[in-house]
Protein backbone atom coordinates (compact mmCIF):
# COMPACT_ATOMS: atom_id res chain seq x y z
CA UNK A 1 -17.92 1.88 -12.30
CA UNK A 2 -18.37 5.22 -14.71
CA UNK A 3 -21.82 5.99 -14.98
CA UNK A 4 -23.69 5.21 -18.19
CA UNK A 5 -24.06 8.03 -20.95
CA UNK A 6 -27.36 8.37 -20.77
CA UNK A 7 -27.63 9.20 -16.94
CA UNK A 8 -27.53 12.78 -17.05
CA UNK A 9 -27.99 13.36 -12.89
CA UNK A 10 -24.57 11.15 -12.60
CA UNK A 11 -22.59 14.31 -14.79
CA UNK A 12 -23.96 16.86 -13.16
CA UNK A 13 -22.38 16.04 -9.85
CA UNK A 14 -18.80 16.21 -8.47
CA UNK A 15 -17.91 12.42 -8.25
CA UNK A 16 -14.39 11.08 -6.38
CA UNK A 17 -12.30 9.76 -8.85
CA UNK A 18 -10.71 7.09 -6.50
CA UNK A 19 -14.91 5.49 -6.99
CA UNK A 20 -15.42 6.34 -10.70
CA UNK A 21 -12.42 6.04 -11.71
CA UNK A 22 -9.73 4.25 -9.91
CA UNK A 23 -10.92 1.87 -6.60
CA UNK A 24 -11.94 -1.62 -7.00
CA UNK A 25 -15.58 -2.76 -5.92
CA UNK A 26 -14.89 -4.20 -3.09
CA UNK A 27 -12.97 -1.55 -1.47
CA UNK A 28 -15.73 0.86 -3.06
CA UNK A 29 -17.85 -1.42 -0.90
CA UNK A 30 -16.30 -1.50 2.04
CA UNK A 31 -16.64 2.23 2.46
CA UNK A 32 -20.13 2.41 1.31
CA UNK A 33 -23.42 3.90 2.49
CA UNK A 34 -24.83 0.37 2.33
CA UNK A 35 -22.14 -1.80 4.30
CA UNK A 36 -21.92 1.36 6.50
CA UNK A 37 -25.84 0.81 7.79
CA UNK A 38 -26.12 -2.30 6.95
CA UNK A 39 -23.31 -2.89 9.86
CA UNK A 40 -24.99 -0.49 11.97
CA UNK A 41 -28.19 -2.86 11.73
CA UNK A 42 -26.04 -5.71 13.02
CA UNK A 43 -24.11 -4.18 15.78
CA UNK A 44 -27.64 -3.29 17.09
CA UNK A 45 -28.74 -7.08 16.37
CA UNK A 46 -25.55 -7.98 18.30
CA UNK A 47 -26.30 -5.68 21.46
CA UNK A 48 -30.03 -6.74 21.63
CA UNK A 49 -28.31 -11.14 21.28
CA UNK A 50 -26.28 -10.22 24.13
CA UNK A 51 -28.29 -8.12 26.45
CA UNK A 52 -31.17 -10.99 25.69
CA UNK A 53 -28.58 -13.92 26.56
CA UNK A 54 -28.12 -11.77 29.78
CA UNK A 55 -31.88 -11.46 31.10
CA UNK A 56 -32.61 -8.49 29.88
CA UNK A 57 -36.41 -8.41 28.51
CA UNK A 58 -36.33 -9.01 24.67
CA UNK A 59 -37.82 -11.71 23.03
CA UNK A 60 -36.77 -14.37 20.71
CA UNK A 61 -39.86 -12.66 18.12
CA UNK A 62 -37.95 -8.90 18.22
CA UNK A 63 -34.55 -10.66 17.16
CA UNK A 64 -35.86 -12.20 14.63
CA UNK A 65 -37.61 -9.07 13.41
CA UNK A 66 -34.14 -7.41 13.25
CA UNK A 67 -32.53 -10.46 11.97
CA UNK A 68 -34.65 -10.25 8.94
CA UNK A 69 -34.29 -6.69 7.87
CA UNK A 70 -30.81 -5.95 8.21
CA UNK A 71 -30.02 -5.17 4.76
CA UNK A 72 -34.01 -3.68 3.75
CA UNK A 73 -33.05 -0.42 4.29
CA UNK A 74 -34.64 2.31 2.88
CA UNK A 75 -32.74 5.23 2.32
CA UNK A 76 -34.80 7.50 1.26
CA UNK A 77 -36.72 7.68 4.71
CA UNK A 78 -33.40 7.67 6.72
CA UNK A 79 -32.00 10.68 4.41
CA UNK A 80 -35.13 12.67 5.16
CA UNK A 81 -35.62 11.65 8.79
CA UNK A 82 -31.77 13.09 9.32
CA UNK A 83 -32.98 15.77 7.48
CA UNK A 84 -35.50 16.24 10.33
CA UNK A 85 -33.98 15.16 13.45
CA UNK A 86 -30.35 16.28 12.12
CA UNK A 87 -28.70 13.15 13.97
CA UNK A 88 -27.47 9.99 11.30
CA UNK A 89 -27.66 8.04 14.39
CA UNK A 90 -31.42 8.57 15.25
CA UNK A 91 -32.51 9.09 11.73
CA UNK A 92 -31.35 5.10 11.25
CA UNK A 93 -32.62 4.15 14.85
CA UNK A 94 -36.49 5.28 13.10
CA UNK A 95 -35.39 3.52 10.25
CA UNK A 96 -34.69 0.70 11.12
CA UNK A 97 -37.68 0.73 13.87
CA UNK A 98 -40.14 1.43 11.00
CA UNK A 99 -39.78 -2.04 9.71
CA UNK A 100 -39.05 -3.82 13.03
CA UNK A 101 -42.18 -2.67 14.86
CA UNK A 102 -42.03 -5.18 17.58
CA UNK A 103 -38.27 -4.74 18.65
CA UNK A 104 -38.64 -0.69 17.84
CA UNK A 105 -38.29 -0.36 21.82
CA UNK A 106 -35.15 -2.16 22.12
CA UNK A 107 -32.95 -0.84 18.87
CA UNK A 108 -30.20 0.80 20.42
CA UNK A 109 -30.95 -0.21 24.58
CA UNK A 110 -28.32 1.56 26.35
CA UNK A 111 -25.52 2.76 23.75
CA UNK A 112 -24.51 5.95 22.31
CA UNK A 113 -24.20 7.23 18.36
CA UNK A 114 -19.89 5.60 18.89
CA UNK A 115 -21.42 2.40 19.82
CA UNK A 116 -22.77 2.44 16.06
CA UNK A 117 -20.39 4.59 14.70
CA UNK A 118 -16.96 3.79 15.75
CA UNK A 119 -17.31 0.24 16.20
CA UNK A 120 -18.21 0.14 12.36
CA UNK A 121 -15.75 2.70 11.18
CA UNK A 122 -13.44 -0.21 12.92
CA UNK A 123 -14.55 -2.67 11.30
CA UNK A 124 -14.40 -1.33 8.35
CA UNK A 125 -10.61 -0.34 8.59
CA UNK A 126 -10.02 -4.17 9.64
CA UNK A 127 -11.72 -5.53 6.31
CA UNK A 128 -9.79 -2.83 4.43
CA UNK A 129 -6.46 -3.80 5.55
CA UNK A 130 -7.94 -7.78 4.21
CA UNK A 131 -8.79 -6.33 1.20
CA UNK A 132 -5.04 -4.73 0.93
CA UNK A 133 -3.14 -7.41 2.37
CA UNK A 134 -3.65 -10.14 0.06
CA UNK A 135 -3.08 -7.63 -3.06
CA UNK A 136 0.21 -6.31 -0.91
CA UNK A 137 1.26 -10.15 -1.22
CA UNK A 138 0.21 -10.23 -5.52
CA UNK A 139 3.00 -6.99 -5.85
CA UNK A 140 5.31 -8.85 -3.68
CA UNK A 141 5.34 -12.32 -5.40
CA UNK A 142 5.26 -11.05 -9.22
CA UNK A 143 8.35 -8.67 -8.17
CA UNK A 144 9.92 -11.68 -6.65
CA UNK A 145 9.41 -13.46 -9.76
CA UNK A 146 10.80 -10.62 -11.51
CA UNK A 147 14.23 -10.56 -9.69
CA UNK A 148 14.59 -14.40 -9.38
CA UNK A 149 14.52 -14.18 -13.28
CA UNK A 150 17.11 -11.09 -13.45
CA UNK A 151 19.31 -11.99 -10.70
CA UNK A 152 22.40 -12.87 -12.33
CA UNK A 153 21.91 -10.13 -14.91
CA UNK A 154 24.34 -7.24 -14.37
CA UNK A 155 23.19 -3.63 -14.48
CA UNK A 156 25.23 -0.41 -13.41
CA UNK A 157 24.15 1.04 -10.31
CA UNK A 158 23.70 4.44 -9.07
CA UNK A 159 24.17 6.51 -6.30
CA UNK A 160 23.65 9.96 -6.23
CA UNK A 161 21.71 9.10 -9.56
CA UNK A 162 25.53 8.68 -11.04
CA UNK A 163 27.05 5.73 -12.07
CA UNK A 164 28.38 3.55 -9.63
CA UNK A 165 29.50 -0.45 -8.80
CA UNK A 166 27.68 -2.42 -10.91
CA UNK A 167 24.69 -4.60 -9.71
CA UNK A 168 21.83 -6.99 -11.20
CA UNK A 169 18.26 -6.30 -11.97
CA UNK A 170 17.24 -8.72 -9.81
CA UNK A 171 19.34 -7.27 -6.90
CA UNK A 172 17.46 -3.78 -7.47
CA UNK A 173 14.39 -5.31 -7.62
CA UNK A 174 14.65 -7.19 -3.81
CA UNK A 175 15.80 -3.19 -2.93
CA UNK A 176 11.64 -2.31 -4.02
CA UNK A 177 10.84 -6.09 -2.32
CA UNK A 178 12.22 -5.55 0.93
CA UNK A 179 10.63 -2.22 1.30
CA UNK A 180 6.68 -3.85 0.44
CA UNK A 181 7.73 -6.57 3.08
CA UNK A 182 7.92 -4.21 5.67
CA UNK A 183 4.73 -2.87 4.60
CA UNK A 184 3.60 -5.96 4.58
CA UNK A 185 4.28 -6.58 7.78
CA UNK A 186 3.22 -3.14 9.51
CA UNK A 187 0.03 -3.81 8.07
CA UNK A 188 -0.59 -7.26 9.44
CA UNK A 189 0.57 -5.45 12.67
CA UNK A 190 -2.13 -2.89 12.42
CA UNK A 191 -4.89 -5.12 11.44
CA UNK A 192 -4.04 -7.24 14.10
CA UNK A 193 -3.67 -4.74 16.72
CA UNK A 194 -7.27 -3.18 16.26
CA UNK A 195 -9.62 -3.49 19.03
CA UNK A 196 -12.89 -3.01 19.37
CA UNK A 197 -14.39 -0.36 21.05
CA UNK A 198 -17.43 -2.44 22.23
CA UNK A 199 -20.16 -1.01 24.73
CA UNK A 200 -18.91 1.64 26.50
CA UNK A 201 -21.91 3.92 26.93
CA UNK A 202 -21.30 7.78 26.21
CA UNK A 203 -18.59 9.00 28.19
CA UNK A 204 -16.96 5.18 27.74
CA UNK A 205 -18.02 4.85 31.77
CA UNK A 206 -20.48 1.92 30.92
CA UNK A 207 -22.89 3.63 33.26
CA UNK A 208 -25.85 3.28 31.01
CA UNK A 209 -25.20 -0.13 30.99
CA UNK A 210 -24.25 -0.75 34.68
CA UNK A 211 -28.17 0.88 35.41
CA UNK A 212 -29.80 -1.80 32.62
CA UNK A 213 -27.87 -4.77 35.05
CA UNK A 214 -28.89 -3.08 37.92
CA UNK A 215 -25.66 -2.49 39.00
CA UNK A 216 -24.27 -6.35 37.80
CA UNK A 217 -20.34 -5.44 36.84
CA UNK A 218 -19.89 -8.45 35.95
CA UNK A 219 -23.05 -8.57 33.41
CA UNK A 220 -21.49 -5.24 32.12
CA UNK A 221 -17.81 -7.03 31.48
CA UNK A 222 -19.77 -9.98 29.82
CA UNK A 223 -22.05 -8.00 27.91
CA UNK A 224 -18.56 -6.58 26.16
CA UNK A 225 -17.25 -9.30 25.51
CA UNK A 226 -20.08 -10.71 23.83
CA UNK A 227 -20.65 -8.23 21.27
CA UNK A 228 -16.79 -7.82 20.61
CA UNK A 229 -16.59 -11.75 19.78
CA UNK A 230 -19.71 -11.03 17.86
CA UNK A 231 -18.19 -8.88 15.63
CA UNK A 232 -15.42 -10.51 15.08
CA UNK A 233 -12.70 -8.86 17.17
CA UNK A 234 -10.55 -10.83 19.78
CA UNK A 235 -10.14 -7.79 22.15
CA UNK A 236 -11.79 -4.54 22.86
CA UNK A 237 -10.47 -1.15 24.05
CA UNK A 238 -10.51 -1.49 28.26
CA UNK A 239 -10.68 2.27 28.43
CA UNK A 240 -12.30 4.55 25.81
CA UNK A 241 -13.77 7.82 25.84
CA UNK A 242 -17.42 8.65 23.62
CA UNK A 243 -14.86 7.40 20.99
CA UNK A 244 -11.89 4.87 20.56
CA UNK A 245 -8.50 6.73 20.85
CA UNK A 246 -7.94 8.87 18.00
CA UNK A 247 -4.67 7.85 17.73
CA UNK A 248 -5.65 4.66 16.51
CA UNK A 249 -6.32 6.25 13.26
CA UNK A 250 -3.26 7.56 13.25
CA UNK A 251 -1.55 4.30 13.55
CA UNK A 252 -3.67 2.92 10.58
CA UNK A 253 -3.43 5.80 7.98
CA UNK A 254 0.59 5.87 8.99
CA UNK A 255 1.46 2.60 7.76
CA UNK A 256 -0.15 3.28 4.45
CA UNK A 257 1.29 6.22 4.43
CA UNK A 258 4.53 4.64 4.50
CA UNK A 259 3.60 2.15 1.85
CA UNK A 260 2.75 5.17 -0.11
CA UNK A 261 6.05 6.09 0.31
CA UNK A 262 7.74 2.40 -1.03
CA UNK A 263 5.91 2.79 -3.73
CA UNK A 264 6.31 6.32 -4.92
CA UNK A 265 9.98 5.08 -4.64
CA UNK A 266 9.63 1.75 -6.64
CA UNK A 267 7.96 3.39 -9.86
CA UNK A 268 10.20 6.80 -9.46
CA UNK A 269 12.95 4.44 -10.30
CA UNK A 270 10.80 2.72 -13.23
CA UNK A 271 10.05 6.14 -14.39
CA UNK A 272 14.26 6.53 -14.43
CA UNK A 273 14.72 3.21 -16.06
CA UNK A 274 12.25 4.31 -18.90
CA UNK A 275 13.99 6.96 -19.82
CA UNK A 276 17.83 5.02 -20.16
CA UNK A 277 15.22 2.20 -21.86
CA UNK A 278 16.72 -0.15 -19.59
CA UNK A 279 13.24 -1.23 -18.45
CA UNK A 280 9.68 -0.25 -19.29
CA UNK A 281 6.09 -0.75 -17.64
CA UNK A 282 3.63 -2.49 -19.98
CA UNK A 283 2.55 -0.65 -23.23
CA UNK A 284 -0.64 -2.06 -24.83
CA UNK A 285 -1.08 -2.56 -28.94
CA UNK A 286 -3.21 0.79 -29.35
CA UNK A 287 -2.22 2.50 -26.30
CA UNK A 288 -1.06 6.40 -27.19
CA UNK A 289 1.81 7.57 -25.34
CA UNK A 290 1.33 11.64 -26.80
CA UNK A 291 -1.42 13.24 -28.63
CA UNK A 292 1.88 15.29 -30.45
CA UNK A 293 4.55 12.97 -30.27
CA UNK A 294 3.72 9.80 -31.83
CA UNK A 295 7.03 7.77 -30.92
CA UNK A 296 6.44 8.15 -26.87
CA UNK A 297 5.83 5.25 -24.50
CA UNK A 298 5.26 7.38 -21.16
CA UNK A 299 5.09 5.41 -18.15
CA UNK A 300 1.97 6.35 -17.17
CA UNK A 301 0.94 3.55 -14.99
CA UNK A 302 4.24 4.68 -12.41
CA UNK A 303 3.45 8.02 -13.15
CA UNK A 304 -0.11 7.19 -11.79
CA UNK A 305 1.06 5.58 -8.95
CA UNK A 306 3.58 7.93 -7.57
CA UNK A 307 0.00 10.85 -8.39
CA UNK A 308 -1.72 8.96 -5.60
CA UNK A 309 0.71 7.74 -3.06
CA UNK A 310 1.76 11.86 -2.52
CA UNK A 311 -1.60 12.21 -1.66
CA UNK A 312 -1.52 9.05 0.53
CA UNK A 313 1.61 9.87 2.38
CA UNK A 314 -0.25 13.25 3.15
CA UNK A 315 -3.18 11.97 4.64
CA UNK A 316 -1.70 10.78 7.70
CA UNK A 317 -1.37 14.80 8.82
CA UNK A 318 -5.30 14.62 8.88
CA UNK A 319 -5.90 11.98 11.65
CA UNK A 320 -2.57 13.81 13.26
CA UNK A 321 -4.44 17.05 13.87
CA UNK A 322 -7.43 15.26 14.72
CA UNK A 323 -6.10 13.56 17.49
CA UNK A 324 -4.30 16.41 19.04
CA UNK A 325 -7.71 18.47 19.59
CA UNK A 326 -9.66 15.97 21.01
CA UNK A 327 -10.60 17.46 24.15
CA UNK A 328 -11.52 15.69 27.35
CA UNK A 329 -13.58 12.69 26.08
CA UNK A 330 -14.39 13.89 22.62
CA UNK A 331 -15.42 16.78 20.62
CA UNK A 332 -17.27 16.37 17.29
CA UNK A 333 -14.90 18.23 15.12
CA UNK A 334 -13.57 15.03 14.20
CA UNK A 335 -16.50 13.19 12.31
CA UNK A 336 -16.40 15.34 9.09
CA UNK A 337 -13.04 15.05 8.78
CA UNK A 338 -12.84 11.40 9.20
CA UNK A 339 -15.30 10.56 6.54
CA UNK A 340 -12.95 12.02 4.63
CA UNK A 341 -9.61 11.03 5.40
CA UNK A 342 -10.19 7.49 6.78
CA UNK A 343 -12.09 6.07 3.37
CA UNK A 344 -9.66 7.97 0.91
CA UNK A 345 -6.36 6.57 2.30
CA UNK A 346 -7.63 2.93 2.00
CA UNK A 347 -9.06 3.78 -1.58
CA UNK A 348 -5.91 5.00 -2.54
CA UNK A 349 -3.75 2.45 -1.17
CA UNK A 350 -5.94 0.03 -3.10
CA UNK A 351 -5.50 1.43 -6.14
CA UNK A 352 -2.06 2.23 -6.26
CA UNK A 353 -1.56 -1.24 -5.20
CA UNK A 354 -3.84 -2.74 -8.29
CA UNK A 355 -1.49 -0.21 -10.65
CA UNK A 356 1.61 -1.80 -9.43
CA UNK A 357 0.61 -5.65 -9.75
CA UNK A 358 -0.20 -4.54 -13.21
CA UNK A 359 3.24 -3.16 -13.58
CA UNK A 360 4.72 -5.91 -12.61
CA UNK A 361 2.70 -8.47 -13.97
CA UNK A 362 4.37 -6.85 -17.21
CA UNK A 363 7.57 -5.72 -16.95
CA UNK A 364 9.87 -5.17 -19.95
CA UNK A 365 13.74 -5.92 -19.78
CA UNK A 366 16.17 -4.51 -22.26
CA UNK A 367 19.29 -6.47 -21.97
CA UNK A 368 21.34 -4.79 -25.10
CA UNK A 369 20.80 -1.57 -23.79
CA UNK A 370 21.97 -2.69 -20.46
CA UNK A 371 24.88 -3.89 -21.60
CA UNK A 372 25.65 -0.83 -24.01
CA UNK A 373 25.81 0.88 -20.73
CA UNK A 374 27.62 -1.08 -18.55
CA UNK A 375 30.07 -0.93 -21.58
CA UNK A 376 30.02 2.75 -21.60
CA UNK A 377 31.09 3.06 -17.91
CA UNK A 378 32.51 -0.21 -16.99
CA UNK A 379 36.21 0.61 -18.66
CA UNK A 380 36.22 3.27 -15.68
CA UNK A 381 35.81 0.80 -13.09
CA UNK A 382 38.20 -2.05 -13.78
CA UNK A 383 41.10 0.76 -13.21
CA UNK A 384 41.60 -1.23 -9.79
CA UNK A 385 41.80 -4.27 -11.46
CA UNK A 386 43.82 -3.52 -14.04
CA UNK A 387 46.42 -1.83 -11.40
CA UNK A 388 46.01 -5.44 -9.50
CA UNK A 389 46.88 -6.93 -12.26
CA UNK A 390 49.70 -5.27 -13.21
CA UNK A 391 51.53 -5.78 -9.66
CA UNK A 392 51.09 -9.17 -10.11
CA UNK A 393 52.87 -9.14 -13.20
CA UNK A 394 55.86 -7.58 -11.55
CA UNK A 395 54.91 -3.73 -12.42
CA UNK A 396 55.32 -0.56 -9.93
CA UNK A 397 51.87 0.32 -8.57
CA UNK A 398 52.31 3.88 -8.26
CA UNK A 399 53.60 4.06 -11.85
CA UNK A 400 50.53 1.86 -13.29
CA UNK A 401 48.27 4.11 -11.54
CA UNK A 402 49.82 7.49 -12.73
CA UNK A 403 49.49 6.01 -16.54
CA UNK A 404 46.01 4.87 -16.14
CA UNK A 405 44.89 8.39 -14.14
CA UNK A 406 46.47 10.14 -17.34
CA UNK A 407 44.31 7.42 -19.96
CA UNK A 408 41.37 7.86 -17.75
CA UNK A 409 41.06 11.45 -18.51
CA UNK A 410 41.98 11.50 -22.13
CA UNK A 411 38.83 8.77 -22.24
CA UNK A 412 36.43 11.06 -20.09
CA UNK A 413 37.10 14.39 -22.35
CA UNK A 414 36.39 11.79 -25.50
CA UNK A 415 32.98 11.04 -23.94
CA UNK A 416 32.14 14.34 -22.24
CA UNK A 417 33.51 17.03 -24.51
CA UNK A 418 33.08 15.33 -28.06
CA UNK A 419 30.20 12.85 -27.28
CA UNK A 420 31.92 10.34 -28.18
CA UNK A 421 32.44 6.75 -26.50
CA UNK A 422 34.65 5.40 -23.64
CA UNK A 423 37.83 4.53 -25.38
CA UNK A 424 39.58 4.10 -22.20
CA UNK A 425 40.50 -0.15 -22.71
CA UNK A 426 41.53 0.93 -26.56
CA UNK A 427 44.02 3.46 -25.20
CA UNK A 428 45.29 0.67 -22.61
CA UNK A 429 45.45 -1.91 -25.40
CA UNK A 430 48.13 0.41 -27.41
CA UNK A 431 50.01 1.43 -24.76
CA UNK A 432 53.08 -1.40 -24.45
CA UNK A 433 53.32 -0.46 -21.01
CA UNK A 434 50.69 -2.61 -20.45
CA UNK A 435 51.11 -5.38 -22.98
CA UNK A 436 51.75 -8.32 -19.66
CA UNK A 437 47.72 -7.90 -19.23
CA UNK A 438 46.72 -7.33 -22.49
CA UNK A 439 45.61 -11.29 -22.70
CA UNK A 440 43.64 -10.51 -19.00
CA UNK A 441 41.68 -7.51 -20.29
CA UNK A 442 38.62 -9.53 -21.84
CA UNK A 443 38.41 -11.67 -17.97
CA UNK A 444 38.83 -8.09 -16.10
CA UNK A 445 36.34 -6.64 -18.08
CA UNK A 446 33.59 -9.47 -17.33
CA UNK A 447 30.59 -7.79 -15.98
CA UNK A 448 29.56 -10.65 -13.92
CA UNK A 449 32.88 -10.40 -11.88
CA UNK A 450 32.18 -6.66 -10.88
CA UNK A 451 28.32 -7.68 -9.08
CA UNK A 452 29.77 -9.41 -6.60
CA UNK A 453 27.07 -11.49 -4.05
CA UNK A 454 24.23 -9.56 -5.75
CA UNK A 455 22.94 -13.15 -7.18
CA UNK A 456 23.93 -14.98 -4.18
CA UNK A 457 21.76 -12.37 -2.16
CA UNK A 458 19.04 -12.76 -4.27
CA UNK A 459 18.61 -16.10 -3.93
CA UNK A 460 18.56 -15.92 0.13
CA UNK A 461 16.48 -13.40 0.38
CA UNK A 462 13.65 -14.37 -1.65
CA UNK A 463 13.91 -18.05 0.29
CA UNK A 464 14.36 -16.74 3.97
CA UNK A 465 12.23 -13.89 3.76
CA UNK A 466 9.65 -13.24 1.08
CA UNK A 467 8.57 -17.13 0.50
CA UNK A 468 7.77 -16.94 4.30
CA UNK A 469 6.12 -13.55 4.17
CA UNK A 470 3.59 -14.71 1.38
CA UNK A 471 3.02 -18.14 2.71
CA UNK A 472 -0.38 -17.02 4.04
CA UNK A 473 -1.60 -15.32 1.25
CA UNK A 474 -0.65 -18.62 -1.15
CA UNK A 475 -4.47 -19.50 -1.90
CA UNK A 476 -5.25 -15.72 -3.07
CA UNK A 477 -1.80 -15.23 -5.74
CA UNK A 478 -3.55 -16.17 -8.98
CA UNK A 479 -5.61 -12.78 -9.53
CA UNK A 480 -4.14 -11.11 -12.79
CA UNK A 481 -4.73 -7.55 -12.42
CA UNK A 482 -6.18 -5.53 -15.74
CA UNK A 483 -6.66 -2.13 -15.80
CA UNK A 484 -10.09 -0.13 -17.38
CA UNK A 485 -8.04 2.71 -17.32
């Protein structure tokens, strides 16, 4: 949320615009300064639980102490104790041993800074990819709507960005669909392969912990396990260094990286649409397209959306480098670089993600012009058809094809050279060569003959694959998405 007029401190500072401007609260959350100590607190609530359930010496009184001040943080002491002791880590530690006198001794038994700090930057990546998800799904559905509606509606298709074999609207759209299922998909697969890195101690030997057991391996294992169910993870990382494999971040920031990249595609092609006003994004009642030019309806919302997924699909190559220069069992050159990286590329995906629901939530269909179009080009491709036909009716292929090459070009220089339109069926019409089709030319021209399964394809896909895709995300599809800016 944008900072009120009157607080003059909030101006006078650089602020990210994917948290002022763009990210939702929740994801604003989820990387936050709060959630981010606040989880710390717990994971060291969680450590004292277990090591308490295995004999070590804490009480019942010191758990409670910790229980009840896990969100009473105050930040002020832990920024200037950091300040002090330049360590996050042990500035919190104090912290959060200020208020919990009793279990001050026991804050932190046995682990290193990771324990704290990658095991939260974990879970925060997990509840990122929850917050995603379920929006992922919103995008998914309203598109699928979108191109159940269009699906017998024919459109000329392109390749090469020139015109090609017609197909529907609701054809192209499954095209942007099936590329968001995949992401949907790859980022079930990453959530769901996250592990926990758990308590590994500070080379990730356990040996801290192995001396606290007095040599118990088993109490070690347990121990693990304990605080990994704790926190909500089914398995934890057997081997780890100080930190959890930098590659994992990899993994995680590449799959949104590559939805980046489905959806830089999917409003690209809006953004073309626009501009044949074929299709448009939604335009609001006072919304101004130009400060100069009055009549424009730019499609800012795509044009937003394809801004931030370049700078998603280029945050992977952080988390890249990162990994590749993590010598031995860790080196600290990662940490700054993480804050960075890790936060932006979830805070991006989220809002790119809100932009696009919005898009399609609203999508505007221009039939007429469609069809104005298809007219313009289709005379070109029924050629074929009108040589078929013509065979049929007892005429010499090569001689039907030799008239029609010679029509076809007269037609093109019409349209090319004097701007004016295809005139190619007109030509055909007066030429008596053809006169034993002339009743078949209105059939041959039907659009709807040239899409071919495009309908039929529509209809299975959006049964056999996207209704199964979404069916876990059914409870969370009725969030309309609005947008401040």
């Amino acid at each position: 949320m944008a900072a009120s007029a009157g607080d003059d401190d909030a101006f006078s500072r650089y602020r990210s615009p994917l948290v002022s401007r763009y990210a939702s609260p929740d994801m604003a959350f989820n990387f936050s300064e709060r959630k981010k100590f606040g989880t710390w607190r717990r994971l060291w609530l969680y450590l004292a639980q277990a090591e308490k359930s295995l004999g070590l010496a804490i009480t019942e009184e010191q758990i409670k102490e910790m229980e009840a001040n896990l969100d009473n943080i105050d930040f002020k002491m832990a920024a200037e104790e950091e300040k002090r002791l330049r360590h996050d880590v042990m500035a919190h530690v104090h912290t959060f041993a200020h208020c919990c006198p009793k279990a001050a001794g026991i804050i932190h038994l046995g682990a290193t800074s990771c324990y704290v700090g990658d095991n939260t930057d974990l879970i925060a990546l997990r509840d990122g990819f929850n917050l995603l998800l379920p929006k992922l799904a919103r995008v998914i559905s309203r598109l699928a709507d979108f191109a159940d509606k269009y699906a017998n509606l024919p459109t000329l298709g392109f390749t090469h960005y020139q015109p090609a074999q017609l197909t529907t609207v609701g054809k192209r759209c499954c095209l942007w669909i099936q590329d968001l299922c995949m992401d949907l998909h790859n980022l079930e697969q990453a959530r769901d392969e996250l592990r926990f890195r758990g308590v590994k101690g500070t080379t990730g030997t356990q040996a801290s912990f192995l001396q606290l057991f007095e040599g118990d391996h088993e109490k070690v294992e347990e121990l693990d396990r304990l605080v990994t169910a704790m926190a909500g993870f089914k398995r934890a990382y057997i081997v780890t260094g100080q930190t959890y494999s930098r590659k994992v971040d990899v993994e995680v920031l590449s799959v949104l990286a590559s939805l980046g990249a489905s959806i830089h595609k999917i409003c690209t092609d809006i953004r073309l649409l626009a501009n044949l006003k074929e299709l448009e994004e939604p335009f609001e009642k006072d919304q101004i397209g130009s400060s100069a030019m009055a009549y424009k309806r730019n499609p800012m919302r795509s044009e937003r959306c394809c801004s931030l997924a370049r700078h998603l699909m280029v945050l992977v190559m952080d988390p890249l480098q990162t990994a590749s220069v993590q010598w031995f069992e860790r080196t600290l050159d990662d940490s700054a670089n993480r804050r960075v990286c890790l936060a932006e590329a979830f805070l991006t995906a989220d809002i790119i993600l809100s932009t696009l629901q919005n898009i399609s939530e609203g999508l505007v269909v221009y039939p007429k012009v469609i069809a104005r179009r298809i007219q313009q080009e289709l005379p070109f491709m029924c050629t074929e058809n009108i040589i078929m036909a013509m065979v049929k009716a007892g005429g010499n292929r090569q001689d039907c094809h030799e008239r029609i090459r010679v029509l076809s070009q007269q037609a093109a220089a019409v349209v090319k050279q004097e701007g004016g339109d295809n005139d190619l069926i007109k030509r055909i019409r007066a030429d008596p060569y053809f006169s034993p089709i002339i009743d078949q030319l209105e059939t041959l021209l039907e659009p709807s003959s040239f899409t071919g399964r495009a309908s039929q394809q529509v209809s299975r896909f959006l049964k056999e694959e996207v209704q199964p895709a979404l069916a876990p995300y059914q409870s969370k599809m009725d969030v309309k998405m609005e947008l401040s800016l």
